[in-house]
Each structure stands twice: as C-alpha cells, then as structure tokens.
Protein backbone atom coordinates (compact mmCIF):
# COMPACT_ATOMS: atom_id res chain seq x y z
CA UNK A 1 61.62 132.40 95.95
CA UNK A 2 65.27 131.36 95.31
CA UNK A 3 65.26 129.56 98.60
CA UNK A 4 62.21 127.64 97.34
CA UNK A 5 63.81 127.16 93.69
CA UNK A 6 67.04 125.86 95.79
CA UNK A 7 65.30 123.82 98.10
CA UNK A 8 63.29 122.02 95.25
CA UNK A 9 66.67 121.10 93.14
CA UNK A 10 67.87 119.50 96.02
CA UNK A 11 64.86 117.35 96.72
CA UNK A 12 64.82 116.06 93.56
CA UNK A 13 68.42 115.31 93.20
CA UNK A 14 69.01 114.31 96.96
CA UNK A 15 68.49 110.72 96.42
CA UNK A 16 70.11 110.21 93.00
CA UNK A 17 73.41 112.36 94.48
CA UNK A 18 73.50 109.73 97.76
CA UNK A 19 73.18 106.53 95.33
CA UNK A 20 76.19 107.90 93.35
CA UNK A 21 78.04 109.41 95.96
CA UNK A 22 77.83 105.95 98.20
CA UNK A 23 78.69 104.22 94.74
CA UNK A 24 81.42 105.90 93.79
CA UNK A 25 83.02 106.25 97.33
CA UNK A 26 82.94 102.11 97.56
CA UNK A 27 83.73 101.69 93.99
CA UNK A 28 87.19 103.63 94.69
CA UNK A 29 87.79 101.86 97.84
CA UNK A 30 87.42 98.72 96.55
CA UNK A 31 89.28 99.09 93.56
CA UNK A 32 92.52 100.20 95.84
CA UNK A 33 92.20 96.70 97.76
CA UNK A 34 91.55 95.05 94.27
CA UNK A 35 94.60 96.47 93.25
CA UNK A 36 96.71 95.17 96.57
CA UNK A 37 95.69 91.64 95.55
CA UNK A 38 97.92 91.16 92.90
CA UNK A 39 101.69 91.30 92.84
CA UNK A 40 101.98 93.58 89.93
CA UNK A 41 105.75 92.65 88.72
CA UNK A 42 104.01 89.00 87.87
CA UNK A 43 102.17 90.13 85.20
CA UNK A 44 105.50 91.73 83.43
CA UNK A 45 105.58 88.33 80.77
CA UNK A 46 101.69 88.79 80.27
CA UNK A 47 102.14 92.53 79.00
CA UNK A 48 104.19 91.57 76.15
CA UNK A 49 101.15 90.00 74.63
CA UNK A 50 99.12 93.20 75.00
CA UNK A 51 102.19 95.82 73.64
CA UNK A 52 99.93 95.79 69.74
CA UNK A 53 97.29 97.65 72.08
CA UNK A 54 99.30 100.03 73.80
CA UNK A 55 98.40 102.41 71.61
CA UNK A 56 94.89 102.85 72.82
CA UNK A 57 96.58 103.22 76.23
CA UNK A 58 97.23 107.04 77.29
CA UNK A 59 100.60 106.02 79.27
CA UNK A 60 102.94 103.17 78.57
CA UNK A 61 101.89 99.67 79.73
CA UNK A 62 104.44 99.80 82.17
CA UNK A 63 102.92 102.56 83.85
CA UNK A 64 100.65 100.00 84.43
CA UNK A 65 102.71 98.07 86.91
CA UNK A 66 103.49 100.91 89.13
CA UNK A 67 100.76 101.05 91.94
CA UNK A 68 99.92 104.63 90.93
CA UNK A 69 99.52 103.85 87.28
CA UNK A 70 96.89 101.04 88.49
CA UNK A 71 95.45 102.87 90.59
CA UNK A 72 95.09 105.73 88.30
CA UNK A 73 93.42 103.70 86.08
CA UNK A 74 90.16 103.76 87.91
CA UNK A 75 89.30 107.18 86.71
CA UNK A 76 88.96 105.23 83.32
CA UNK A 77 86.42 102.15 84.78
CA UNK A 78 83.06 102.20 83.29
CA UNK A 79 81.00 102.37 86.89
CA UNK A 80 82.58 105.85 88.03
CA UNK A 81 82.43 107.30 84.46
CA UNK A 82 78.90 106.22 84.42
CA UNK A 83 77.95 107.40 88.12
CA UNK A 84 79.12 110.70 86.56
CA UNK A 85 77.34 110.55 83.53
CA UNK A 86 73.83 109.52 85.10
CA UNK A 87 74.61 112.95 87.73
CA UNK A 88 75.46 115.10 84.69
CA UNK A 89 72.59 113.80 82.21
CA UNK A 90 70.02 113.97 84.31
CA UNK A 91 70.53 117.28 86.31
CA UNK A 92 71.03 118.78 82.82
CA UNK A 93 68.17 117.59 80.82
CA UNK A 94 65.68 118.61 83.82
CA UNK A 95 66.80 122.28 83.63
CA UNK A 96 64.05 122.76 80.79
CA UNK A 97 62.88 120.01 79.09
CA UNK A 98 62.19 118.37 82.40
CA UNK A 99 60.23 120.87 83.87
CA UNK A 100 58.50 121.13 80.33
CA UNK A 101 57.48 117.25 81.10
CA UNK A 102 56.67 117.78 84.37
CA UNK A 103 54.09 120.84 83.33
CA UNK A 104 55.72 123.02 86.28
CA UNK A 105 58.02 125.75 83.79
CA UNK A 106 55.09 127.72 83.66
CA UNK A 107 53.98 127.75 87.68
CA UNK A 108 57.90 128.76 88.18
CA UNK A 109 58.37 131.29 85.39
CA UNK A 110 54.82 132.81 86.88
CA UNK A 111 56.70 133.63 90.03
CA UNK A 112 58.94 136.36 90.49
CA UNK A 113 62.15 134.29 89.17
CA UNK A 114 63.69 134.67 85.43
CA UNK A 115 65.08 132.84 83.16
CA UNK A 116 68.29 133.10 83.30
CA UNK A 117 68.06 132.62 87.21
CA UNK A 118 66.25 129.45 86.74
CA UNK A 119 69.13 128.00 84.56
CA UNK A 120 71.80 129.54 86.88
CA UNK A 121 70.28 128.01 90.12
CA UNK A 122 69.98 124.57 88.55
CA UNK A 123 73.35 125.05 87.27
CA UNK A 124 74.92 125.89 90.53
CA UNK A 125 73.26 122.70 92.29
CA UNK A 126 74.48 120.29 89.61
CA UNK A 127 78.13 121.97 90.04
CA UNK A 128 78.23 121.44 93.66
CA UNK A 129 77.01 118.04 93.72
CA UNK A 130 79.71 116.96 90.73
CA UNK A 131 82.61 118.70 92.72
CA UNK A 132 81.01 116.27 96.08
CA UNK A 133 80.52 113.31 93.92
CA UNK A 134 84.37 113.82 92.62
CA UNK A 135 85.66 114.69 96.24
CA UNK A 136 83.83 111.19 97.05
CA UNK A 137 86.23 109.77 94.58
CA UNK A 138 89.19 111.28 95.70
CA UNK A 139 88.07 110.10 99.22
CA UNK A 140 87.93 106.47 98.63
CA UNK A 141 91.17 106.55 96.71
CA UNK A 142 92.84 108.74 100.30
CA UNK A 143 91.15 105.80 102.55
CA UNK A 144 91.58 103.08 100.48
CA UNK A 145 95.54 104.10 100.44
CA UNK A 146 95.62 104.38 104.11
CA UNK A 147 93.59 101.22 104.58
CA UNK A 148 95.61 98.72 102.65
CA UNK A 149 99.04 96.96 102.55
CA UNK A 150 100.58 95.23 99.89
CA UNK A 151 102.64 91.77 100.42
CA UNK A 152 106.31 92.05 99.23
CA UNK A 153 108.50 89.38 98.86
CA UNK A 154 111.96 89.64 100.14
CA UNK A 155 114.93 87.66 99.25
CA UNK A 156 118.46 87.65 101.51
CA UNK A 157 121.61 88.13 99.70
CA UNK A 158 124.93 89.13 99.67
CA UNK A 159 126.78 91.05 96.71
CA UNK A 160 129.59 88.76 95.78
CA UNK A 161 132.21 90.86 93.59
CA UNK A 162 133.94 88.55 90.42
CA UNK A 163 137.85 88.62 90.06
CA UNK A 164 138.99 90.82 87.56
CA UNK A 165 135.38 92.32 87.11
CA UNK A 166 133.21 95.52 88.56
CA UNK A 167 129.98 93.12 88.56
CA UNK A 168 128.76 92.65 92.35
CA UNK A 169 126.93 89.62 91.76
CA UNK A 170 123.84 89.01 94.27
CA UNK A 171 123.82 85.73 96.10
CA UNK A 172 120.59 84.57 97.89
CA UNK A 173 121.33 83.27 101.78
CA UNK A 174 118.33 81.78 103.70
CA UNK A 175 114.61 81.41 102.65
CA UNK A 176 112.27 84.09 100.85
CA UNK A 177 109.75 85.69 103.35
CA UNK A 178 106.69 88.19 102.97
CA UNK A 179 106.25 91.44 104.82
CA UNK A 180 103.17 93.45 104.71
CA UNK A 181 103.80 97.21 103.80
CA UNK A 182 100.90 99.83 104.11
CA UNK A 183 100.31 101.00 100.26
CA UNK A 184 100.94 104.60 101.98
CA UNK A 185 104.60 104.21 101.82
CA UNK A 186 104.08 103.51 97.46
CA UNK A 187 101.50 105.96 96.35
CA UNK A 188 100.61 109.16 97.04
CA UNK A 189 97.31 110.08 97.47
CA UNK A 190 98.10 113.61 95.98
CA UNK A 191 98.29 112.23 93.06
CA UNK A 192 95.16 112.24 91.97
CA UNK A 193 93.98 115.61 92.80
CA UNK A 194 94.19 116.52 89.30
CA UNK A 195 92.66 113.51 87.78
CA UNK A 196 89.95 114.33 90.05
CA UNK A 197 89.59 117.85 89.09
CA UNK A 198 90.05 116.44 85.18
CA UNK A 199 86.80 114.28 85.88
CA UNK A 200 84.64 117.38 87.47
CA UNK A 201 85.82 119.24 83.87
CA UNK A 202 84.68 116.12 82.29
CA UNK A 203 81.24 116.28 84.17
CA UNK A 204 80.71 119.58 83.48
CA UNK A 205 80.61 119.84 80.05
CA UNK A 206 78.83 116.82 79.78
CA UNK A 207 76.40 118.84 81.63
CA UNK A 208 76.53 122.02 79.59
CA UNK A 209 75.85 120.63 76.78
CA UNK A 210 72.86 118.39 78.50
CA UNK A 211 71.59 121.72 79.33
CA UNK A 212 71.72 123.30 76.51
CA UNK A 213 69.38 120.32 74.82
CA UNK A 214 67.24 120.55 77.47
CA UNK A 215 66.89 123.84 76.88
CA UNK A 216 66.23 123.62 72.88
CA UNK A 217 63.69 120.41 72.92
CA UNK A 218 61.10 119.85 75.26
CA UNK A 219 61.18 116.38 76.10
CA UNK A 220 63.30 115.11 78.65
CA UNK A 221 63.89 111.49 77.51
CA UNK A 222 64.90 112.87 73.60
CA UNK A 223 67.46 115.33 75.37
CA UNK A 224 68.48 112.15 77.26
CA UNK A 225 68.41 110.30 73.97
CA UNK A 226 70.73 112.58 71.94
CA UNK A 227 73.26 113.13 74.75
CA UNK A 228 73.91 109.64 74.94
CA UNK A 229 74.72 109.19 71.06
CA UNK A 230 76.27 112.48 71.38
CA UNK A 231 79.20 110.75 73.73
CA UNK A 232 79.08 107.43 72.17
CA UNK A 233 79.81 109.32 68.82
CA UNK A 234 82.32 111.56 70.52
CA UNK A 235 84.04 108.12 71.94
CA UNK A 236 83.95 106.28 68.78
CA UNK A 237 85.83 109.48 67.26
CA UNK A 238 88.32 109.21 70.05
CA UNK A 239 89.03 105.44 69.71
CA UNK A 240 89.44 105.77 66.02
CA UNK A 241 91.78 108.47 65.64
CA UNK A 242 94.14 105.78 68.19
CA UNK A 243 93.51 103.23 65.54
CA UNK A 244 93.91 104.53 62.41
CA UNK A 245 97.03 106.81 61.65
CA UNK A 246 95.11 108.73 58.73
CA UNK A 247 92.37 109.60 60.83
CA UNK A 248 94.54 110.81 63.82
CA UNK A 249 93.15 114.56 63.19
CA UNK A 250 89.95 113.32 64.56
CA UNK A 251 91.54 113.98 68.13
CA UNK A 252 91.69 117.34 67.44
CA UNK A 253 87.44 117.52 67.37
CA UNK A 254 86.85 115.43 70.65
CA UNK A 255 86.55 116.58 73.77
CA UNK A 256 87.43 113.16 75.22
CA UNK A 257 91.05 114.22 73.97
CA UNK A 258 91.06 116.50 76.86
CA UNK A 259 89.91 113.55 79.69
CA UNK A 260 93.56 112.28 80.15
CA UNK A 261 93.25 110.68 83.98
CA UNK A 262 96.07 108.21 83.37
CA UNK A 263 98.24 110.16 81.71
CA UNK A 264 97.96 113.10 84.25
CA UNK A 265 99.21 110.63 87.10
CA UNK A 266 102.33 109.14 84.81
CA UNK A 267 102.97 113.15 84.09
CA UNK A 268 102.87 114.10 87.94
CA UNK A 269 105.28 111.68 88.34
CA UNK A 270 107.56 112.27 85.78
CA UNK A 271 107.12 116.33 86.38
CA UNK A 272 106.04 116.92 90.08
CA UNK A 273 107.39 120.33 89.12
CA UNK A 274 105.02 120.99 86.67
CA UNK A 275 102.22 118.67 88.09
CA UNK A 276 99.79 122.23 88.08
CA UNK A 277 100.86 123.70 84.81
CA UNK A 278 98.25 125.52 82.55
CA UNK A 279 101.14 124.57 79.55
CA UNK A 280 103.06 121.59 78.90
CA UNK A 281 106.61 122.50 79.50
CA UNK A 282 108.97 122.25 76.60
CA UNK A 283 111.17 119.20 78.37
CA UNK A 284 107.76 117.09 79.08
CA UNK A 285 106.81 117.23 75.27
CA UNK A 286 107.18 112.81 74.83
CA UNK A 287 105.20 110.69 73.24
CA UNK A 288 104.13 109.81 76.63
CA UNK A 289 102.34 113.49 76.44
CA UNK A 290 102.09 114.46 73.25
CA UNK A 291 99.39 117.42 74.53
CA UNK A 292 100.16 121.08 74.10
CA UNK A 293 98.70 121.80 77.75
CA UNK A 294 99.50 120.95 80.71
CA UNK A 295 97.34 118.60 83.14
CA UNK A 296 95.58 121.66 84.67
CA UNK A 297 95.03 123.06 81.46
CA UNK A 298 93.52 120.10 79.72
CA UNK A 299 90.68 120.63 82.40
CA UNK A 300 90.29 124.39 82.05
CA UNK A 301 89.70 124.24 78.45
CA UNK A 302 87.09 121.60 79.17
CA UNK A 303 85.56 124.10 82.05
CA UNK A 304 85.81 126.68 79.36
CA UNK A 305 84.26 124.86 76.68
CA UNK A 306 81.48 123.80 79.02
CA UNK A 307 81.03 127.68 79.73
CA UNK A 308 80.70 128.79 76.60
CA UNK A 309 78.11 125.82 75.73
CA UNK A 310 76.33 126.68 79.01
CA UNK A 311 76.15 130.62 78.05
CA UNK A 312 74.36 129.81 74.37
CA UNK A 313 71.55 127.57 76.41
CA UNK A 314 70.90 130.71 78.48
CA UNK A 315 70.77 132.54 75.24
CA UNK A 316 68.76 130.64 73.36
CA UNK A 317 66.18 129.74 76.77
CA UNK A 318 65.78 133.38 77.33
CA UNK A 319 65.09 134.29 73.93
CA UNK A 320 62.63 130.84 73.20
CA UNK A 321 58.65 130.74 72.85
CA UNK A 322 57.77 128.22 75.71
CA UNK A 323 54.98 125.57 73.96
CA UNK A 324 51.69 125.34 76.29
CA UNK A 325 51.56 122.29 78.95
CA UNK A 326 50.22 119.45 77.99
C-alpha cells in the first residue's frame, strides 16, 4: 500500500516537477549568459545613482559588479522563487485539503495506511523533488559557468617611473584589443552550494507550513489562498524593517530574514574558511553580515522551523474529525 501511496504522489506531481525543473534549469543558464553580456565595470558611474537603495540590498552594490555577486543574484529573481513556490504550495496544500477536494481521504484512510504515514509519504516526495528542483538550479549555474566567456578589454602599457617620485606611472603603447576568457577562470561554481541549500530551507518551510493549512481547512484553493498572503505579509514585514529604522525589530519575526542568497556568496568570499559555519565567526560580524549565524546555519534554523511546523500538522491531522465527502 505504500508503494501505491508513493506511486500516486508521483503521478500527480510528475508533470508539475518537469515544468519547473526544465524552467528553472534554463532560467539559470540563461541568466549566466545574460550576465556575460555586459561589461560589468561600465555600470560603476550608474551605481552611484542607486547607493539611497542599497539598503534594501543584502551585500554592498559593489558586490554587484563582481561576476559572482551577479550571478548570485539570481537566487533573488522572481521566476526561480516562484518555480519554488508553485512546487512547495501545491505539494503542501494537497496533503489534506486536497485529497478532502478530491473526495479520495476517505478511500486512502480505509486502507491499511495511517495518518501520520499519509503526511510523512507526501512529505518525503515533496522533499525530494525540492532538493532535484534546487540541484536543477545549481546545475544551470555549473553549465552555464562552463559554457560562457566573458570579453575583456586589454590595454598595452609600460610603467614609466617619475624623477624624484615612487609613482610608476602606466603608459598605453599600441591599440586596445578584446580576448574572450571562459567565465570558469572568474567564478566558482562552488559558490553557490550554499545558496542552493539556503533555497531548499526556504522551500521547505514554505511547505511545512502549506501543510499544516492543508491539514487544518479542507479546501485546497483557501489553503492556497492564505499561504500566499501569508508570504506576501511575511515580505512586506521584511522590506519594511529595511526601510524604516524604528521598525527594524520586525526582522527579528520573518523568516525571509533567514533567505540571505546574496549575502551567503559575498560571505564565502570574504570567509572561504568559514563558508560552512553553523555560527558567524566573531571577525565576519560587518555590516555586510550583521547575522548571528553563519550561512549554514541561517538554513538549519529554517529546516528546523519547518520541522517543528511540519510536526504540529501531524498533530493536529491525527487528532482531527475528518468532515464527510461531498
């Protein structure tokens, strides 16, 4: 019966994990070629007139000019936070609530399979497919790296030392050219390991907590409903604790405090030493990471938190009247 219960999570979920998976894999690709279109250093002038926002940004704008900071900043785009939402959402609100819809709880809980087994087995297939789908973003980032050059522009000269001075002064000899250099030699695609596993943490509690809806209401597309203003809340919380100094506390009560993508690559690069540290080292304390944890441990307290949330909906499912099928 668990092989059947199995086997029936995946076909439902089969085609909306390919669509995401496929989307996310191209999104990341493409993004890394976007990104070896531009010569960054160009747009130094131009991020002057943006330094009033940097403090919605999670690293400084010059981060931003680096070809890992850039990159890095796909983690933040709308498309692969939303390919991970729509996984999340959806697997979570069909634990219950969906099945409630469907008017099939009832034919599975008449079989030998419990409760708690029924959450668990759900739970395990919308775990594996997040930890693919974010693998699938790591993977377009690793080709997309390997796959692309970037032009630079180099200039001849000779260091010409002034009388009576220690300045070398450059002096350009013969015309500018361009070489192509793979984008291998600038960034490293270990990088974004961690951001990676910081968007499965992400993921998961987003899915805990669609779970435990699901398994407190009964219909799906009110579960769906209340998730969605439960993030756009949570994000409206986050953006105004950056904007207002008296409501900076708010921080503190978000869980999108904890989803730091960017500023887990500009910390692996300042501290490769402490890249996989549960807490922030004393030395890496900076206004450039102003968190108490380190980059692995901003995504274990999210795993945690999702845990905990996930353990009250198997509470409260196995202790809940089921309402008769409509």
């Amino acid at each position: 019966m668990n092989r059947l219960l199995i086997k029936k999570c995946l076909h439902e979920s089969s085609l909306l994990f390919a669509a995401c998976a496929l989307m996310i894999f191209v999104f990341c690709w493409t993004r890394v070629w976007i990104v070896c279109q531009f010569d960054l250093q160009k747009f130094q002038p131009l991020l002057e007139q943006f330094r009033r926002f940097e403090k919605f940004a999670p690293v400084p704008l010059e981060q931003l000019l680096t070809y890992p900071g850039s990159i890095g900043m796909s983690f933040s785009e709308p498309v692969l936070i939303l390919c991970i939402l729509v996984w999340s959402i959806s697997r979570g609100s069909d634990v219950v609530s969906g099945e409630l819809g469907r008017g099939t709880l009832e034919m599975l809980l008449s079989r030998p399979v419990g409760r708690l087994r029924l959450v668990a087995i759900h739970s395990i297939v919308c775990v594996i497919g997040l930890a693919l789908l974010c693998a699938c973003a790591w993977m377009g980032l690793y080709f997309g790296i390997h796959s692309n050059s970037v032009n630079e522009t180099i200039s001849p000269s000779i260091q010409f030392r002034l009388p009576m001075l220690p300045i070398d002064v450059p002096i350009p000899i013969g015309n500018t050219t361009e070489i192509s250099t793979p984008l291998v030699k600038f960034v490293d695609p270990g990088l974004f390991v961690l951001p990676c596993i910081n968007l499965f943490a992400f993921g998961f509690f987003i899915f805990a907590f669609s779970t435990l809806l699901s398994c407190i209401d009964r219909y799906r597309w009110r579960t769906i409903g209340v998730v969605i203003g439960f993030y756009v809340v949570q994000l409206l919380m986050f953006l105004l604790s950056k904007t207002i100094a008296s409501l900076r506390f708010i921080e503190n009560v978000t869980f999108l405090s904890c989803y730091q993508p960017d500023a887990i690559v500009h910390f692996v690069q300042k501290h490769p030493q402490s890249a996989w540290s549960i807490v922030a080292p004393g030395s890496s304390k900076s206004l450039t990471w102003p968190h108490l944890l380190g980059p692995l441990g901003l995504s274990m307290l999210l795993i945690v938190g999702g845990s905990v949330v996930l353990a009250f909906a198997m509470l409260h499912f196995r202790r809940r009247d089921l309402p008769a099928p409509l």
